[in-house]
N, C-alpha and C. Protein backbone atom coordinates (compact mmCIF):
# COMPACT_ATOMS: atom_id res chain seq x y z
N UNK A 1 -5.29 11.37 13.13
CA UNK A 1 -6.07 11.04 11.97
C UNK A 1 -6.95 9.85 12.29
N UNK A 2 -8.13 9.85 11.99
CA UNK A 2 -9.08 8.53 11.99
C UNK A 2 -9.34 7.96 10.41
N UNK A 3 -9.84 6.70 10.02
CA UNK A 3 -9.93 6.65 8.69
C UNK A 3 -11.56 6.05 9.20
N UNK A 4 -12.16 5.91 8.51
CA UNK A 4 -13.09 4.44 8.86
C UNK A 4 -13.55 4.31 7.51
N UNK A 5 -13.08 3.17 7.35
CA UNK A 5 -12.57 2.39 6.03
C UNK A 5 -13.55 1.16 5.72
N UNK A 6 -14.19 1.13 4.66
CA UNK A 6 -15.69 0.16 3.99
C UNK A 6 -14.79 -0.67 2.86
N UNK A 7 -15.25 -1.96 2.93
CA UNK A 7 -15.26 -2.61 1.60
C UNK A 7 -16.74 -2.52 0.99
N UNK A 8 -16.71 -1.71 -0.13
CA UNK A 8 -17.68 -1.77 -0.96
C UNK A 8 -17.67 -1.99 -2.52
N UNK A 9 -19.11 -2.32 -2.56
CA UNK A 9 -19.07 -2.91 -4.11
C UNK A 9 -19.15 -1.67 -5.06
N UNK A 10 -19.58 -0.64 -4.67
CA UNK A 10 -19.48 1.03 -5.27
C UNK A 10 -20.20 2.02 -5.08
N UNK A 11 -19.83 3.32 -4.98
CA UNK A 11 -19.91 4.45 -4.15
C UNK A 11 -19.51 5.16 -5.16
N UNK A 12 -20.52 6.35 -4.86
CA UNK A 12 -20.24 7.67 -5.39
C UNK A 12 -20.61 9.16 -4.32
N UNK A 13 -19.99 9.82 -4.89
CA UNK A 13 -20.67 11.45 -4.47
C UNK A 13 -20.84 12.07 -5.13
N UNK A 14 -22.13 13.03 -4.37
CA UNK A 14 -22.70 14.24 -5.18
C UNK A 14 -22.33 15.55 -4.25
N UNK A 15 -22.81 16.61 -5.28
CA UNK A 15 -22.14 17.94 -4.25
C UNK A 15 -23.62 19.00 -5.33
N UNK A 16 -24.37 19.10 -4.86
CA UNK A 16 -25.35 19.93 -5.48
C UNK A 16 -25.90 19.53 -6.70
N UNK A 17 -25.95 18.01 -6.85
CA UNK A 17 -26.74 17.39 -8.22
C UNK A 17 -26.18 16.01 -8.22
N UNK A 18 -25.36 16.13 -9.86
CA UNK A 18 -25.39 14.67 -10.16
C UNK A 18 -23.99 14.46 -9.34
N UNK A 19 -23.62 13.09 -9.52
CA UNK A 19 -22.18 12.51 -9.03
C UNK A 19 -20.82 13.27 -8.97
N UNK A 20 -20.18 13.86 -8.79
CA UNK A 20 -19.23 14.37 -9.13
C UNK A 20 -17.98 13.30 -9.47
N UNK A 21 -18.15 11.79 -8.37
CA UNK A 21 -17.32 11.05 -8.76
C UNK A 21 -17.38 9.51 -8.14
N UNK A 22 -16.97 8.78 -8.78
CA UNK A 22 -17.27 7.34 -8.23
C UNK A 22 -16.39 6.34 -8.61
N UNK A 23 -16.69 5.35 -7.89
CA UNK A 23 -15.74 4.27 -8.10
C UNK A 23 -16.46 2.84 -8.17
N UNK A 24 -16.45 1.55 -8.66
CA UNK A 24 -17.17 0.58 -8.62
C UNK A 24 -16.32 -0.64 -7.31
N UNK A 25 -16.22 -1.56 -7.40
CA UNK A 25 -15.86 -2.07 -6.37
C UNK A 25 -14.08 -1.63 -5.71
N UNK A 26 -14.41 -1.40 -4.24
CA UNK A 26 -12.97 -1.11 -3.57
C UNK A 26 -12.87 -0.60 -2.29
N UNK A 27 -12.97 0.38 -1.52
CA UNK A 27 -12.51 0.88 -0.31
C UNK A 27 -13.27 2.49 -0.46
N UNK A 28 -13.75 2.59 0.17
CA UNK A 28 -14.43 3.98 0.89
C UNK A 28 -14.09 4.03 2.23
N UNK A 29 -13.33 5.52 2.33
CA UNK A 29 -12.23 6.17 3.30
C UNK A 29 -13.14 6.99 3.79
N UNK A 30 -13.73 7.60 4.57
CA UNK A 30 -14.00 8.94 5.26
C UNK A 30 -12.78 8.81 6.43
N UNK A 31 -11.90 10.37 5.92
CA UNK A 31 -10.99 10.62 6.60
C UNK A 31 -10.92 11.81 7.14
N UNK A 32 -10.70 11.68 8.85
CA UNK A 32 -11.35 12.66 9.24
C UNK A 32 -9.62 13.12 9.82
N UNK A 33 -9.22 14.79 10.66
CA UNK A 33 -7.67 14.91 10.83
C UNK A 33 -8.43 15.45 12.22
N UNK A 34 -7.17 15.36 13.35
CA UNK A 34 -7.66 16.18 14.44
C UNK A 34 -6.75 17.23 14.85
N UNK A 35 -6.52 17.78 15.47
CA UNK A 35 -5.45 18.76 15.90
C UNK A 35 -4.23 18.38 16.62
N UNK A 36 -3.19 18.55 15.61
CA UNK A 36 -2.14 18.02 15.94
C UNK A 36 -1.67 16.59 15.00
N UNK A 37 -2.50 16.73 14.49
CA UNK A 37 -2.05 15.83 13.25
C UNK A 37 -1.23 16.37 12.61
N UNK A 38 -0.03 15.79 11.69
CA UNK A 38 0.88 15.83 10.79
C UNK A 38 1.27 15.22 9.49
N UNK A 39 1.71 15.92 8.69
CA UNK A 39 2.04 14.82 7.30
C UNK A 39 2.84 13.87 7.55
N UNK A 40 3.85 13.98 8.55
CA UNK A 40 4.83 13.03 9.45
C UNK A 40 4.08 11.45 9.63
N UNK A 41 2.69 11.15 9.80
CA UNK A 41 2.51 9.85 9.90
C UNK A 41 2.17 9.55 9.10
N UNK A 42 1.26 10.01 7.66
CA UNK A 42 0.90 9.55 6.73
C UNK A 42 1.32 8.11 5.88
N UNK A 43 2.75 8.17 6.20
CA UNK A 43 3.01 6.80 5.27
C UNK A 43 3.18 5.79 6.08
N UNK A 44 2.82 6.08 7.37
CA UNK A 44 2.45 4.67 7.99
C UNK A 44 1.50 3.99 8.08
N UNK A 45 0.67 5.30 8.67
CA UNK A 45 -1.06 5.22 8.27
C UNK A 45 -1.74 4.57 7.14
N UNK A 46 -1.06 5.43 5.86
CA UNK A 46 -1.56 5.11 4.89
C UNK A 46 -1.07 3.77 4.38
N UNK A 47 0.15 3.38 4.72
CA UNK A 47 0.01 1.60 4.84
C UNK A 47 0.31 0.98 5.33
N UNK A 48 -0.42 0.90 6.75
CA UNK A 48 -1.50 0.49 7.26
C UNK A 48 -3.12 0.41 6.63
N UNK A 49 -3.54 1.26 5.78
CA UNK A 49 -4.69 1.15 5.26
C UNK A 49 -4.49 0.04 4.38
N UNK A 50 -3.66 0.69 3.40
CA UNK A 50 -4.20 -0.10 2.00
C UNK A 50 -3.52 -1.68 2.34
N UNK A 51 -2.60 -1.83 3.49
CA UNK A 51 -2.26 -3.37 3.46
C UNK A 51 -3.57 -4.17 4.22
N UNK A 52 -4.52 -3.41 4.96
CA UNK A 52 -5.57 -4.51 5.35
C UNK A 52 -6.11 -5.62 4.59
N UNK A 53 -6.32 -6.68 4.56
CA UNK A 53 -6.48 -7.83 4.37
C UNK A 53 -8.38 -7.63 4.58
N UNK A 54 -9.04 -7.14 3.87
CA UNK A 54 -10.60 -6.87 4.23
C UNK A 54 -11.59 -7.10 2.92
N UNK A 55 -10.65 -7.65 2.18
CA UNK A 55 -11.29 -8.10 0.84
C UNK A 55 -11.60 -9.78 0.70
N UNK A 56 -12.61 -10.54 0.30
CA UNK A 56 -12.78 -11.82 0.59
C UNK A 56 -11.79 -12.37 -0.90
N UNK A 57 -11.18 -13.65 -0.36
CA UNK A 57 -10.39 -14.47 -1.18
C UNK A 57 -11.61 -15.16 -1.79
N UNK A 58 -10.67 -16.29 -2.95
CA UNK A 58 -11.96 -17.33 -3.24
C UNK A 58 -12.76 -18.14 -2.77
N UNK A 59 -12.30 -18.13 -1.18
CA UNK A 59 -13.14 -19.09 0.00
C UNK A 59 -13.81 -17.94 0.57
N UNK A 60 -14.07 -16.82 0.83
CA UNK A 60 -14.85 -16.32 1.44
C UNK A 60 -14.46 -15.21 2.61
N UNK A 61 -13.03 -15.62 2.75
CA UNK A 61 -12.41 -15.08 4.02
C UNK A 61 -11.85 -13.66 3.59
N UNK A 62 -12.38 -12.92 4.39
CA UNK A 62 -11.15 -12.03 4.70
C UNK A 62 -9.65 -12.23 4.57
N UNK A 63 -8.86 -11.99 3.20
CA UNK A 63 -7.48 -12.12 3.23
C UNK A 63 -7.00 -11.83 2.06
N UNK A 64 -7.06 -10.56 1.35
CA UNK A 64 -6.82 -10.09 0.66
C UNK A 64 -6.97 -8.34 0.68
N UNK A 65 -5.91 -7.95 -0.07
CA UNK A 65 -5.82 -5.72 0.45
C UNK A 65 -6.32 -5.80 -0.84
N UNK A 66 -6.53 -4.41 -0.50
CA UNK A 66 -7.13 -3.86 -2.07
C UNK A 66 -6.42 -3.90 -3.20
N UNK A 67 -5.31 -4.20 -2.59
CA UNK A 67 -4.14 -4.37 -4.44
C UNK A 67 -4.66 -5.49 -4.53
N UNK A 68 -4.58 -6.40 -3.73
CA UNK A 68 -4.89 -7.71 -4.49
C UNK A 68 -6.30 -8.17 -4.85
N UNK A 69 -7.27 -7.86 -4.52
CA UNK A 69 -8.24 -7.83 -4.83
C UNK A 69 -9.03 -6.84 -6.16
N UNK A 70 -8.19 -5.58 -6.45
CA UNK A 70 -8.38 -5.14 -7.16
C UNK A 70 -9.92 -3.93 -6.78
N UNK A 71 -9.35 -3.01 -7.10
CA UNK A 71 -10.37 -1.92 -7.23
C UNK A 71 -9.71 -0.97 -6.63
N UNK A 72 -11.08 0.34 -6.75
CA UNK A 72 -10.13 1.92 -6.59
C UNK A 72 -10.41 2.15 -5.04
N UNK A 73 -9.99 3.43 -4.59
CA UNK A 73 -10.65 4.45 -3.30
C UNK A 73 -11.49 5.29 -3.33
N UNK A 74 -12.36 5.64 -2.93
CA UNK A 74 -12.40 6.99 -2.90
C UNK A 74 -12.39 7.26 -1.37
N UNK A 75 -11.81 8.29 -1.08
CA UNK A 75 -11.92 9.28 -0.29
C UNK A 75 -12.41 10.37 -0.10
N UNK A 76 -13.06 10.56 1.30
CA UNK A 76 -14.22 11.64 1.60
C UNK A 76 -13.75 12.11 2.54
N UNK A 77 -13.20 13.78 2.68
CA UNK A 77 -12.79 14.36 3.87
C UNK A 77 -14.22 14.20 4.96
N UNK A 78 -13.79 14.61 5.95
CA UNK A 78 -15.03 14.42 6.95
C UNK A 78 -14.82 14.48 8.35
N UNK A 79 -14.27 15.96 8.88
CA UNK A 79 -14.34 16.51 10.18
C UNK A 79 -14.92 15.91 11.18
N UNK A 80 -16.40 15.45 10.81
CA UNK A 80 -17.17 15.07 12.11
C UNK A 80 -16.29 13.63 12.55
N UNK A 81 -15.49 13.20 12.07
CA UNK A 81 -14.83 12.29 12.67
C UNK A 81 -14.02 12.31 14.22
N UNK A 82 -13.64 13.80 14.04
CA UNK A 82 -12.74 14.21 15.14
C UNK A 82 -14.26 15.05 16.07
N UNK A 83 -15.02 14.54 15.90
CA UNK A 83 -16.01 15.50 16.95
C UNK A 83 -16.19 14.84 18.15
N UNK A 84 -16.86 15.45 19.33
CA UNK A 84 -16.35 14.56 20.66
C UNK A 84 -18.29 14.74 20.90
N UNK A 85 -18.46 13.39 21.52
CA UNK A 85 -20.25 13.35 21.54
C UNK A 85 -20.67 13.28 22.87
N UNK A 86 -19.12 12.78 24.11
CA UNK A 86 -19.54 12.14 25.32
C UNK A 86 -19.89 13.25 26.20
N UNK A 87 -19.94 15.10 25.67
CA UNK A 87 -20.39 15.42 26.53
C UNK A 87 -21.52 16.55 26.16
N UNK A 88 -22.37 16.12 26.90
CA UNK A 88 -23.78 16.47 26.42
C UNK A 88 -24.26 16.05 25.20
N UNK A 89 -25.24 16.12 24.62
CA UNK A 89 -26.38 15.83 23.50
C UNK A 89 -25.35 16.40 21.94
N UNK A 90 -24.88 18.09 21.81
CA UNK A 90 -24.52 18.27 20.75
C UNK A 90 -23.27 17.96 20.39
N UNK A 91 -22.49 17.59 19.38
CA UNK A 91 -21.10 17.06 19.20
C UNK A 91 -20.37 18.41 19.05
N UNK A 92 -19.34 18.59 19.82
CA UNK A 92 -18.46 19.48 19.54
C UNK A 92 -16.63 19.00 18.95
N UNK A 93 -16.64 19.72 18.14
CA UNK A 93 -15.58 19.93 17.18
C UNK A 93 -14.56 20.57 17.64
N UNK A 94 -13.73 20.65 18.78
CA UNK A 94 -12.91 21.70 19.18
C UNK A 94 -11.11 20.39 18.95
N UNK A 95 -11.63 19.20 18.30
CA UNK A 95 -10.28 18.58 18.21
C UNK A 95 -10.39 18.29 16.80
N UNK A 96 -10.92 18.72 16.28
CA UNK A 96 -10.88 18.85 14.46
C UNK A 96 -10.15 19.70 14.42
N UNK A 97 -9.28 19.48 13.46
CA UNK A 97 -7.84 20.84 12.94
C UNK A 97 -8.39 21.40 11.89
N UNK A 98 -8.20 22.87 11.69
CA UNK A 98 -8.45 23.83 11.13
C UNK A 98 -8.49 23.67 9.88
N UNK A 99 -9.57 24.02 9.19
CA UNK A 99 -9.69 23.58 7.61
C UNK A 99 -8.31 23.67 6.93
N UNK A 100 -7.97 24.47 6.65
CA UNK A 100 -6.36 25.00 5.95
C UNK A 100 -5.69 23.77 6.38
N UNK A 101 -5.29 23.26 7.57
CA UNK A 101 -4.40 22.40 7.91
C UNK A 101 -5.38 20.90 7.40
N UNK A 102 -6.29 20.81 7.92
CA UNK A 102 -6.93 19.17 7.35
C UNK A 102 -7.10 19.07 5.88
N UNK A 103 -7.44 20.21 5.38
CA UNK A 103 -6.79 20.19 3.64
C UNK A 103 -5.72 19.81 3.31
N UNK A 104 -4.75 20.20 3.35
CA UNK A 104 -3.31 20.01 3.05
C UNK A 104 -3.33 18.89 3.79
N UNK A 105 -3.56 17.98 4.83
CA UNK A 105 -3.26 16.34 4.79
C UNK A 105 -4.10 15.63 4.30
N UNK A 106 -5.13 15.88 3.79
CA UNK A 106 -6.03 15.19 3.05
C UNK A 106 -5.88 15.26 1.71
N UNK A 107 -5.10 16.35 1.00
CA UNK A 107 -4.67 16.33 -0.30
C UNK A 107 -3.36 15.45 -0.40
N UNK A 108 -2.49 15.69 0.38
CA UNK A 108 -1.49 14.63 0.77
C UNK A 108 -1.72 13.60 0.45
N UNK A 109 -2.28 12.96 1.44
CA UNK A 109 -2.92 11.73 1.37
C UNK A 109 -3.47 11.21 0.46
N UNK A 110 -4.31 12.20 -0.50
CA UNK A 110 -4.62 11.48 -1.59
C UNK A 110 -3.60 11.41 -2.41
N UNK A 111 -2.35 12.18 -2.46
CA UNK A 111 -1.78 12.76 -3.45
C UNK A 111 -0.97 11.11 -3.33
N UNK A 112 -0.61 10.74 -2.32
CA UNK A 112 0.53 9.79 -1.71
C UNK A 112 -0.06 8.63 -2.44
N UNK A 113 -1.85 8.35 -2.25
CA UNK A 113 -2.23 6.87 -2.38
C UNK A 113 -1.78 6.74 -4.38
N UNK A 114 -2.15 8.34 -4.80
CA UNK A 114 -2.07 7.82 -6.38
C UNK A 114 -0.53 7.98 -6.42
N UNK A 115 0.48 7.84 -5.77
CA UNK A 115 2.09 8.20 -6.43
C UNK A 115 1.82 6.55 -6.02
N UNK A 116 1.11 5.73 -4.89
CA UNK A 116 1.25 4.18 -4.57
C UNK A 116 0.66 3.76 -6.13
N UNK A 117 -0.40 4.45 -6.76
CA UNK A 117 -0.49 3.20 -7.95
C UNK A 117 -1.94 3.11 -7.79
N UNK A 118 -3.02 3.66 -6.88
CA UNK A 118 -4.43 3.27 -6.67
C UNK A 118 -4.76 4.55 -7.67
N UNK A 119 -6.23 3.75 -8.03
CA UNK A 119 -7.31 5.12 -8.28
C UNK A 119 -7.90 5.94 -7.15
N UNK A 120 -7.96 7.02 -7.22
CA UNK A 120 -8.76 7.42 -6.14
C UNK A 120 -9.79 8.63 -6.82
N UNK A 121 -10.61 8.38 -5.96
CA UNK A 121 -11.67 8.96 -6.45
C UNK A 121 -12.10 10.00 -4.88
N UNK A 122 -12.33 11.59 -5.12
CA UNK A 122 -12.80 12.17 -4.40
C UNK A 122 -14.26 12.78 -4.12
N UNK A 123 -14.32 13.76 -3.24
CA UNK A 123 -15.82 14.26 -2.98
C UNK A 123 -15.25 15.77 -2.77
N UNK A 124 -15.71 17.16 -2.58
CA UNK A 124 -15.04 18.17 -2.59
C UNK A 124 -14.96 18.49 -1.08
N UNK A 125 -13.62 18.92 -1.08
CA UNK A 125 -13.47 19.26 0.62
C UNK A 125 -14.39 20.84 0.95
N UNK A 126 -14.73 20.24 2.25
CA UNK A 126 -15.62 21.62 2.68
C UNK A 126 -16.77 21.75 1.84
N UNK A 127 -17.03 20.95 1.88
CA UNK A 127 -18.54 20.79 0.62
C UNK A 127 -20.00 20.07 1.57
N UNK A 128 -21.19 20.25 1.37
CA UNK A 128 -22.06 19.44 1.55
C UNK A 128 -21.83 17.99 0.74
N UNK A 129 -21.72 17.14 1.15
CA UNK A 129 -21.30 15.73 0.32
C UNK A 129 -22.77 15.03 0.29
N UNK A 130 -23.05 14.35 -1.03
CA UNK A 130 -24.05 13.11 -0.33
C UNK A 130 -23.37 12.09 -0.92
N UNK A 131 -23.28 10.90 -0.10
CA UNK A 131 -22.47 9.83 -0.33
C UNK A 131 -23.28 8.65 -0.44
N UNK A 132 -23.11 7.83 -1.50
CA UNK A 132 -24.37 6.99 -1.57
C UNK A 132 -22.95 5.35 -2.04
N UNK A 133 -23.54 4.53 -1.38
CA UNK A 133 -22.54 2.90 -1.65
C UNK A 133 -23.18 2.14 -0.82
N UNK A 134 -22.98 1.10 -1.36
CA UNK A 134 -23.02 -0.62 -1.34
C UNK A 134 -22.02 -1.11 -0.67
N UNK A 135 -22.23 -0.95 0.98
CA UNK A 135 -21.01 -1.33 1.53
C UNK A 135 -21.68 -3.21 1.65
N UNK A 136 -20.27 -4.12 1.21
CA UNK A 136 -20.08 -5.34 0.95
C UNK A 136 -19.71 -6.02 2.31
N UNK A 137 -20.51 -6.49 2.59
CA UNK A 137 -20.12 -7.30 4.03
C UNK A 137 -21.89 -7.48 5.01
N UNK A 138 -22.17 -6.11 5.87
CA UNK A 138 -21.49 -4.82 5.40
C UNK A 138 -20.06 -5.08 6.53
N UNK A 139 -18.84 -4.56 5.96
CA UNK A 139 -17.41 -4.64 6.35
C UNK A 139 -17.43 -3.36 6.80
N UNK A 140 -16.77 -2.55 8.02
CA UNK A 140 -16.49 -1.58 8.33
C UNK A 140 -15.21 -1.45 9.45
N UNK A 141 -14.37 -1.00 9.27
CA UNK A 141 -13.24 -0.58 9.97
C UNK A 141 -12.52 0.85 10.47
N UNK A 142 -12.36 1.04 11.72
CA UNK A 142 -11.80 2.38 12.25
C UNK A 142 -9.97 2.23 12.22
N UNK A 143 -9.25 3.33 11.71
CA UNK A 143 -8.09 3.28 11.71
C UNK A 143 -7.49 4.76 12.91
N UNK A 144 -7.53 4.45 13.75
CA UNK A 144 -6.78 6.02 14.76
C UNK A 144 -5.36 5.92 14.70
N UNK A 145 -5.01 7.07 13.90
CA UNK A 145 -3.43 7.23 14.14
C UNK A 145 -2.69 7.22 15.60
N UNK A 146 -3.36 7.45 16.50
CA UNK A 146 -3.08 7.76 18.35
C UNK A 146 -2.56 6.14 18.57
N UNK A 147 -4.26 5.29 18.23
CA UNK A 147 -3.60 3.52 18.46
C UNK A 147 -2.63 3.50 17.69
N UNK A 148 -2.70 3.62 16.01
CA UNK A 148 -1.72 2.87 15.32
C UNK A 148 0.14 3.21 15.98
N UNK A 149 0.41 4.31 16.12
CA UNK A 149 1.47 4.80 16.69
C UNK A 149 1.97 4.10 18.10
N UNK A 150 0.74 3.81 18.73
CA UNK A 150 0.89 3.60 20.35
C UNK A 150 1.67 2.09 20.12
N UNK A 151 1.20 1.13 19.17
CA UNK A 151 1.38 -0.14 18.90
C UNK A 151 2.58 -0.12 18.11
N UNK A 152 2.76 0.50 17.36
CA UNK A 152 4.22 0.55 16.85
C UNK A 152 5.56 0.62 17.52
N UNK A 153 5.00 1.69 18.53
CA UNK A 153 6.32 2.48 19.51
C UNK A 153 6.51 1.00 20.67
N UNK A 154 5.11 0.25 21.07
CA UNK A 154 5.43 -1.16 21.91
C UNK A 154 6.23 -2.38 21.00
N UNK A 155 5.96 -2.15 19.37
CA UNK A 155 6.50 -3.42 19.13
C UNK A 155 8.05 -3.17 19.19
N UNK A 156 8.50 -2.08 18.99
CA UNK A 156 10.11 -1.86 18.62
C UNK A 156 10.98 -1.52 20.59
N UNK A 157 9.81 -1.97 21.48
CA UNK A 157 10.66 -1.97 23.03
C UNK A 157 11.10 -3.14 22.83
């Protein structure tokens, strides 16, 4: 799983017109699954997300998660995450997991963040999306389940 994760002041999507859905200040997810992903890491992953510290305190700094700072998610499925670019000009997709399967962890996932207590706000899977936000910073962060795992399995040697 990759996340790459925005602090923004607010974001919405459209899918063939107006908004379908939005959120005002908080976290914009494009979450992309690759093959061989599982629902098995999700709740590490997933907090790992929401505990980042990427929201500014009253001094300015970076040091505050989105609970504490306050505001929703939305999340945007988004395949091209898992696409590979380093060989040749066109990006190929052959480590993106199969719609059926990146559905079902992306509904997960959302399903998991609202049983945590967040709003989340979506875009439709398998859809043309247009995604329009005010990323705040601008702040931008990559989350790979491959690192996050790799670093876990070293801290507990």
């Amino acid at each position: 799983m990759i996340a790459v994760i925005q602090s923004v002041e607010n974001a919405s999507v459209s899918v063939d017109g107006p908004p379908v859905s939005s959120i005002e200040k908080g976290m914009l997810v494009y979450f992309g699954v690759e093959k061989g992903d599982d629902e098995s890491v999700l709740d590490k992953f997933l907090e790992k997300m929401m505990k980042l510290r990427i929201f500014k305190d009253e001094n300015g700094k970076m040091n505050l998660s989105l609970s504490q700072a306050g505001g929703d998610v939305m999340m945007i499925s988004q395949f091209t995450l898992a696409g590979d670019i380093y060989k040749g000009n066109r990006p190929g997709f052959d480590n993106a997991a199969a719609p059926a399967d990146a559905r079902r962890i992306y509904e997960k996932a959302v399903s998991m963040l609202r049983d945590m207590g967040y709003t989340v706000a979506t875009g439709m899977f398998g859809e043309h999306m247009k995604v329009v936000y005010c990323n705040d910073g601008p702040e931008t962060f990559i989350l790979d389940s491959a690192r996050l795992l790799h670093r876990s399995q070293k801290n507990f040697v």
